[in-house]
PDB file of N, CA and C in Angstrom:
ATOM      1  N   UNK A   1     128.569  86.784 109.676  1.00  0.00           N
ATOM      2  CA  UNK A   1     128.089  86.789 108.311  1.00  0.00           C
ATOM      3  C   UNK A   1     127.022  87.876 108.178  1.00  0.00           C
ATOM      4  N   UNK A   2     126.813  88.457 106.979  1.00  0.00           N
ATOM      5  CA  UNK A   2     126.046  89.823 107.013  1.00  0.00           C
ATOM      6  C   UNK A   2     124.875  89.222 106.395  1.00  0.00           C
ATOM      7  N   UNK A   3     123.975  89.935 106.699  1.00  0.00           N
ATOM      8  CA  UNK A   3     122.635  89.658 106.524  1.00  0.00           C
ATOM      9  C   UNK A   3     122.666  89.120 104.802  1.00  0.00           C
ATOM     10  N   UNK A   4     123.241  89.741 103.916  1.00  0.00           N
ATOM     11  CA  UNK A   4     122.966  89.703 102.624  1.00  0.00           C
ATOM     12  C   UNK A   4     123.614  88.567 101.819  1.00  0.00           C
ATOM     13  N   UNK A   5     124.385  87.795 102.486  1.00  0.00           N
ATOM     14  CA  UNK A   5     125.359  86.617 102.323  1.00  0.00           C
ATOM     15  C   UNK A   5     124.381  85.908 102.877  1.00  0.00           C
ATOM     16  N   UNK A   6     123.431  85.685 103.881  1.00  0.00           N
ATOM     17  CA  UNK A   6     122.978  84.714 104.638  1.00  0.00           C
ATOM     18  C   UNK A   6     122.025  84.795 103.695  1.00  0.00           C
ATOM     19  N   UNK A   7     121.170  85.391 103.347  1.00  0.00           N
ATOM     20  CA  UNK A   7     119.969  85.321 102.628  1.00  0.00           C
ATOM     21  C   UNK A   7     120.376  84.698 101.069  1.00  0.00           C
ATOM     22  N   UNK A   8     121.805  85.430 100.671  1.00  0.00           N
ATOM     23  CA  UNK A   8     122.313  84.720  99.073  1.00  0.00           C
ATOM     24  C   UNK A   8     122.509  82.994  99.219  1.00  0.00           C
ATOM     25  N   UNK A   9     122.933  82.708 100.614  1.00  0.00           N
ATOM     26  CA  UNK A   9     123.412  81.231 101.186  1.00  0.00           C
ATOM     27  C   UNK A   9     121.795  80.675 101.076  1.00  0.00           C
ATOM     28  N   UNK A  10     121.056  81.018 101.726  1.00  0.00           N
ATOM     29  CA  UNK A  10     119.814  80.541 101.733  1.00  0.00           C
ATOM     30  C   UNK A  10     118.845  80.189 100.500  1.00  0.00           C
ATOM     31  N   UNK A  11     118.968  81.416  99.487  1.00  0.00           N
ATOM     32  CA  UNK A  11     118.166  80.825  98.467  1.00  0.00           C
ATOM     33  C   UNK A  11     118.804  79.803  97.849  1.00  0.00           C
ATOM     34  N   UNK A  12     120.674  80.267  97.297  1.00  0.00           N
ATOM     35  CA  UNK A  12     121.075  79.166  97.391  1.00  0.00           C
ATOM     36  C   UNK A  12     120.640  77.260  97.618  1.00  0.00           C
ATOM     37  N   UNK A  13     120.417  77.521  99.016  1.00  0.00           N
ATOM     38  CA  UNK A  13     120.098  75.967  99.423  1.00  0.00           C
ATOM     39  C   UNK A  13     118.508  75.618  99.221  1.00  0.00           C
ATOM     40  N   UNK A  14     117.805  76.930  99.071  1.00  0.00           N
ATOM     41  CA  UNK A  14     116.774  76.298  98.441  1.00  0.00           C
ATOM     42  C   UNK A  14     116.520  76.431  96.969  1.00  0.00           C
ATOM     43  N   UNK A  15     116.989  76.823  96.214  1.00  0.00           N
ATOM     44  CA  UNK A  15     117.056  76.856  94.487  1.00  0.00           C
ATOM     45  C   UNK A  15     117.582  74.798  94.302  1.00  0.00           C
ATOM     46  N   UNK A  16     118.931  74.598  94.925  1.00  0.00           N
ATOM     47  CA  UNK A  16     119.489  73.572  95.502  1.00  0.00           C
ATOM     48  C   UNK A  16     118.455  72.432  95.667  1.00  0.00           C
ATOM     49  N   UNK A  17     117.838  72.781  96.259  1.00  0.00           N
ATOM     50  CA  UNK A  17     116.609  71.867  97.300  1.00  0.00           C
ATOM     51  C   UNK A  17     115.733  71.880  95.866  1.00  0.00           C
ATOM     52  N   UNK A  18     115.056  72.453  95.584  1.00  0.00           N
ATOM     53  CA  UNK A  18     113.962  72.461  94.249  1.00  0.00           C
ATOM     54  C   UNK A  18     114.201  71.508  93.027  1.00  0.00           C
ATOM     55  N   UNK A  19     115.618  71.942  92.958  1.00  0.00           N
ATOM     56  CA  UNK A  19     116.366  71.029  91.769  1.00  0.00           C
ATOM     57  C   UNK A  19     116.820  69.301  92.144  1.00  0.00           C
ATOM     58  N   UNK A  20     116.932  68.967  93.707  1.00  0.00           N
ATOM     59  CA  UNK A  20     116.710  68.108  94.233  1.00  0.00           C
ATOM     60  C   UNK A  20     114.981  67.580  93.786  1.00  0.00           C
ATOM     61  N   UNK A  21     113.783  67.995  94.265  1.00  0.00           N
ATOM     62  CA  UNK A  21     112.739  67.670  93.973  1.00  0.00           C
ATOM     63  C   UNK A  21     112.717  67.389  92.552  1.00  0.00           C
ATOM     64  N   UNK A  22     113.017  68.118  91.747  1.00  0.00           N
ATOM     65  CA  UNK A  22     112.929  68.175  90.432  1.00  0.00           C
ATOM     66  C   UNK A  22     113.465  66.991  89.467  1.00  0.00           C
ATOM     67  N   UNK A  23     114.861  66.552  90.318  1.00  0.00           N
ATOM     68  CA  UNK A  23     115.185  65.005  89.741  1.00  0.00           C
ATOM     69  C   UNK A  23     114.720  63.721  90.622  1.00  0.00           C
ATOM     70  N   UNK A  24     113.560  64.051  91.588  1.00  0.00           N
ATOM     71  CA  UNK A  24     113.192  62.934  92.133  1.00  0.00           C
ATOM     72  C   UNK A  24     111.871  62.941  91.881  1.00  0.00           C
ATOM     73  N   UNK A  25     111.703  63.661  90.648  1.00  0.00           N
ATOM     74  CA  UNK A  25     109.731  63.459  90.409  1.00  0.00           C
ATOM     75  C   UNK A  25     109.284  64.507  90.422  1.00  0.00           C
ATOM     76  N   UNK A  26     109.163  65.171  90.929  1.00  0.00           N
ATOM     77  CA  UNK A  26     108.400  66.605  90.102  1.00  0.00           C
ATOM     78  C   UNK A  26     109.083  67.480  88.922  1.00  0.00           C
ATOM     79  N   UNK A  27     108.471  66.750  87.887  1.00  0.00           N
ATOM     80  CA  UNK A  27     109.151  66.794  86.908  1.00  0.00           C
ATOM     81  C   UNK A  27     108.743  68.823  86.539  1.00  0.00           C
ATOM     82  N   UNK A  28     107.983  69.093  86.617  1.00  0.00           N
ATOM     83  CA  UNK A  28     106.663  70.170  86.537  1.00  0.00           C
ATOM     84  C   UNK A  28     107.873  71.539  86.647  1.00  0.00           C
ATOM     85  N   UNK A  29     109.247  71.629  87.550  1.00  0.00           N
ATOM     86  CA  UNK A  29     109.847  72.388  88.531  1.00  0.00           C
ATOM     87  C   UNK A  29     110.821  72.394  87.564  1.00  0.00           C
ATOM     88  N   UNK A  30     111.274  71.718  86.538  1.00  0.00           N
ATOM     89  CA  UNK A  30     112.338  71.815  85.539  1.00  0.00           C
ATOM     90  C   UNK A  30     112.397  73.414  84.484  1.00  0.00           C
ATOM     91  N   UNK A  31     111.542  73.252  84.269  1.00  0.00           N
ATOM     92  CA  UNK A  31     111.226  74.797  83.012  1.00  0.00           C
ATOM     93  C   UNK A  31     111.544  75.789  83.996  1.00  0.00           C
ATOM     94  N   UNK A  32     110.782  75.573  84.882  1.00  0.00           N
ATOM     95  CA  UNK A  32     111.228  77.670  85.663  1.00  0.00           C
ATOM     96  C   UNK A  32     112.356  77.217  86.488  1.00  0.00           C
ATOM     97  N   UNK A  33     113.044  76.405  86.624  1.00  0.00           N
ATOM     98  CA  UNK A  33     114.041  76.374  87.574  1.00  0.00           C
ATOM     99  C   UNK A  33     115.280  76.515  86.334  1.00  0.00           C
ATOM    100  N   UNK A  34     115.001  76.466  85.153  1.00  0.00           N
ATOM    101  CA  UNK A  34     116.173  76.774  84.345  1.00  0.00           C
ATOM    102  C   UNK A  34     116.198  78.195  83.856  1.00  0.00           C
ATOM    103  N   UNK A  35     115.391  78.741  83.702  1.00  0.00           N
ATOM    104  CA  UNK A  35     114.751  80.083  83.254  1.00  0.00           C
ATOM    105  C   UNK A  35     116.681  80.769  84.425  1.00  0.00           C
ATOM    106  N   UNK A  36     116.492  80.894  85.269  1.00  0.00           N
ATOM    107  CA  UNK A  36     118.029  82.139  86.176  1.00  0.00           C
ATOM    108  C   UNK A  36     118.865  81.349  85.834  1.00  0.00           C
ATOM    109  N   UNK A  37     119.044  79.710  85.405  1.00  0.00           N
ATOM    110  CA  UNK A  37     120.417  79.191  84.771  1.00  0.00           C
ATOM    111  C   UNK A  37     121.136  80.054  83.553  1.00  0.00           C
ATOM    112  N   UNK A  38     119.531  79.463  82.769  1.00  0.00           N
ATOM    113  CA  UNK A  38     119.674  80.619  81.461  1.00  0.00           C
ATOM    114  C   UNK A  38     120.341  81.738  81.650  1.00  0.00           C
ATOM    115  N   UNK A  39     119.666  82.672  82.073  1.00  0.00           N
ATOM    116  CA  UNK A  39     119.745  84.054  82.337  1.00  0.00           C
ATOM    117  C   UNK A  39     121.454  84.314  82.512  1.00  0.00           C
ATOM    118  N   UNK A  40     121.520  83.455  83.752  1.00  0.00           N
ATOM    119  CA  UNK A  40     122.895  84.161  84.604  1.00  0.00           C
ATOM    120  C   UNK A  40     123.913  83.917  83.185  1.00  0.00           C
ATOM    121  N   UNK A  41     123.608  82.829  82.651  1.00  0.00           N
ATOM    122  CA  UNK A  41     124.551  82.317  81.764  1.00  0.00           C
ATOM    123  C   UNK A  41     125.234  83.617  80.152  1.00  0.00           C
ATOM    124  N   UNK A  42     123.336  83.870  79.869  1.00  0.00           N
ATOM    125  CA  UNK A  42     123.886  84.798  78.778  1.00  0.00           C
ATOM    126  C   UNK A  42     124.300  86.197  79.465  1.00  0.00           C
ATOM    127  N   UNK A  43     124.001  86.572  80.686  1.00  0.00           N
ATOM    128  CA  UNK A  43     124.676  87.730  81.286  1.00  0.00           C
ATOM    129  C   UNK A  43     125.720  87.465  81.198  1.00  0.00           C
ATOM    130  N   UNK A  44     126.535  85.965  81.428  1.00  0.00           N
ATOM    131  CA  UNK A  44     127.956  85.857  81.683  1.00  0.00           C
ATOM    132  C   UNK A  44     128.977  86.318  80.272  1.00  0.00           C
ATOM    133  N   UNK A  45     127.845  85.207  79.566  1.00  0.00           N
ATOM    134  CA  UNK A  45     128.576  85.503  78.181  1.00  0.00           C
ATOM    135  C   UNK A  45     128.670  86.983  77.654  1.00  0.00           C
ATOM    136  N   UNK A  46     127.615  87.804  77.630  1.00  0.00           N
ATOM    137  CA  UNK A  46     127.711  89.530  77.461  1.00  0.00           C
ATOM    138  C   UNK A  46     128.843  90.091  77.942  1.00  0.00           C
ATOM    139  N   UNK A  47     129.260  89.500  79.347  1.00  0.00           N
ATOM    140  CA  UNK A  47     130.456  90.338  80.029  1.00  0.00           C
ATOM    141  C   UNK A  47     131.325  90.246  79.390  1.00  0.00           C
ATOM    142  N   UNK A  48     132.143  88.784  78.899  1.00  0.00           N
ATOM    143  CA  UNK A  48     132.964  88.130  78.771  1.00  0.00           C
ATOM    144  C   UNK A  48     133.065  88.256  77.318  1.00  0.00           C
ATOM    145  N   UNK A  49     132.462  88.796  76.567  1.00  0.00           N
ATOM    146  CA  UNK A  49     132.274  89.247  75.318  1.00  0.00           C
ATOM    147  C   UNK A  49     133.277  90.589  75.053  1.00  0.00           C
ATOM    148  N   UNK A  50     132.237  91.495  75.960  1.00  0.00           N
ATOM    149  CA  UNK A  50     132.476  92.811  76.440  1.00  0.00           C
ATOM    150  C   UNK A  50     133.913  92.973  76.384  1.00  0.00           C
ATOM    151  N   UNK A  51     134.691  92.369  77.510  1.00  0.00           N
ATOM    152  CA  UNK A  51     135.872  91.927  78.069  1.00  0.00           C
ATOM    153  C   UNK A  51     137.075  91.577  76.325  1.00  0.00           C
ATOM    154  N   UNK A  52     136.547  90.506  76.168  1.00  0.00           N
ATOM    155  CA  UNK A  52     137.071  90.189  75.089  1.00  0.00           C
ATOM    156  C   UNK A  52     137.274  91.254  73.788  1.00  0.00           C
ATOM    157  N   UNK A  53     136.403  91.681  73.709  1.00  0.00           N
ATOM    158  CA  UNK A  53     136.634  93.081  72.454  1.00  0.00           C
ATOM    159  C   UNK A  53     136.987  93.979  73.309  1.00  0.00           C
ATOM    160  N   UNK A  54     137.059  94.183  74.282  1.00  0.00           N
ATOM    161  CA  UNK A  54     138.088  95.556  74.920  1.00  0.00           C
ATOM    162  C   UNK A  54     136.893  96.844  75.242  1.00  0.00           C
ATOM    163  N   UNK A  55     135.536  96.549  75.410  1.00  0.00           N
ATOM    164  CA  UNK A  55     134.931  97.306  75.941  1.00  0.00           C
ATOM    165  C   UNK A  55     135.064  97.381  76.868  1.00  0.00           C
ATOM    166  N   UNK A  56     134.908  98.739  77.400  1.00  0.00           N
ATOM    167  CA  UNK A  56     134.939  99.059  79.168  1.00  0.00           C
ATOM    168  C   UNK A  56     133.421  99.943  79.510  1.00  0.00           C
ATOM    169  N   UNK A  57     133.601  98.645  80.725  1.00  0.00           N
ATOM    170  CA  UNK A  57     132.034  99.153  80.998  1.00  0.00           C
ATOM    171  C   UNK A  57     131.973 100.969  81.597  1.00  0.00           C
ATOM    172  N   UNK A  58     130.415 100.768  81.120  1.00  0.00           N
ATOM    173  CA  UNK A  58     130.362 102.729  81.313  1.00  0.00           C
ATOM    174  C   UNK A  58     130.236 103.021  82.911  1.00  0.00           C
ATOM    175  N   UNK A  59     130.812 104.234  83.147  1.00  0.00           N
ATOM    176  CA  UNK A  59     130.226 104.740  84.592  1.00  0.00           C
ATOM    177  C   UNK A  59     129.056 105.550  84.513  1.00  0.00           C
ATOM    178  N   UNK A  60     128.197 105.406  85.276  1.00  0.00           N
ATOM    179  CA  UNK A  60     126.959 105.757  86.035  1.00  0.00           C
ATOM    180  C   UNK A  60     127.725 107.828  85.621  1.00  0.00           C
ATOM    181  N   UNK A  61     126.800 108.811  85.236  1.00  0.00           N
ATOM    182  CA  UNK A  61     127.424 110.262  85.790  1.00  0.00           C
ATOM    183  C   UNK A  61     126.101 110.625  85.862  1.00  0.00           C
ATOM    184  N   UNK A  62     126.169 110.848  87.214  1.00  0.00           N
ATOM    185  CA  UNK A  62     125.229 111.677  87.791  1.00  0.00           C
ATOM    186  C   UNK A  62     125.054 113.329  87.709  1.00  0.00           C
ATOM    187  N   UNK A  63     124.337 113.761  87.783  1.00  0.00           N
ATOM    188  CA  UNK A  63     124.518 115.246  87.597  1.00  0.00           C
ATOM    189  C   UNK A  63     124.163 115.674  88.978  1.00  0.00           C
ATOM    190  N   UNK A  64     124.704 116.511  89.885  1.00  0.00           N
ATOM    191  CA  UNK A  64     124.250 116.648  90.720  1.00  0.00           C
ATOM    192  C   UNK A  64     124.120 118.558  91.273  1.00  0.00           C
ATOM    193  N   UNK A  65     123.428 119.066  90.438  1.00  0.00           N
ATOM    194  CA  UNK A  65     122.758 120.173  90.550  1.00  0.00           C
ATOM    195  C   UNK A  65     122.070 120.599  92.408  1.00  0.00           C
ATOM    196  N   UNK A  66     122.207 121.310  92.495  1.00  0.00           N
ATOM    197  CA  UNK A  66     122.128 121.572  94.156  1.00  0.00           C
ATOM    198  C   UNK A  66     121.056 122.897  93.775  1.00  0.00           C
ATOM    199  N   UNK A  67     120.321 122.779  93.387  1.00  0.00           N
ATOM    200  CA  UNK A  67     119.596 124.176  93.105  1.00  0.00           C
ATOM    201  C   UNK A  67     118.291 124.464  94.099  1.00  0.00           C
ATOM    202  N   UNK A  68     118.429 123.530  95.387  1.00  0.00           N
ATOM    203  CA  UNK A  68     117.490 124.243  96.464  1.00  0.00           C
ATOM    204  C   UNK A  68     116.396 124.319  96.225  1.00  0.00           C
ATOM    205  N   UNK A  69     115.334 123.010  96.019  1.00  0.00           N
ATOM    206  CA  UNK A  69     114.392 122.553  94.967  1.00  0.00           C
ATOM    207  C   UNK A  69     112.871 122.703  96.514  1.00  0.00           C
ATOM    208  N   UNK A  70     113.765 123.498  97.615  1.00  0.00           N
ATOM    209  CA  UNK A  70     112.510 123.340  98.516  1.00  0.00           C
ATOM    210  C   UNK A  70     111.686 124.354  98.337  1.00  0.00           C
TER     211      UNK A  70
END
């Protein structure tokens, strides 16, 4: 497993773990633990929007000028 999966697995189980605390009494952990529910959610919907009217997402164009800037 690559480092960056283990660490996504990990917060994972502790975002997991918080929201555990959170329905056993610390009530306090509810507001900011919904705040990235939120979030991820209306990102989802933007895509899926996107998607739906037939936008295609833009590519990145870099300019890449080589003009020997030393």
């Amino acid at each position: 497993m690559s480092v960056r999966r283990a660490t996504f697995a990990f917060l994972v189980v502790v975002y997991v773990f918080l929201w555990f605390l959170a329905a056993h009494g610390a009530r306090q952990l509810v507001a900011p633990l919904t705040v990235p529910l939120v979030l991820a959610a209306l990102v989802a919907a933007g895509i899926a929007l996107d998607r739906f009217i037939g936008i295609t997402p833009r590519r990145p164009k870099f300019k890449d000028d080589d003009h020997g800037d030393a």
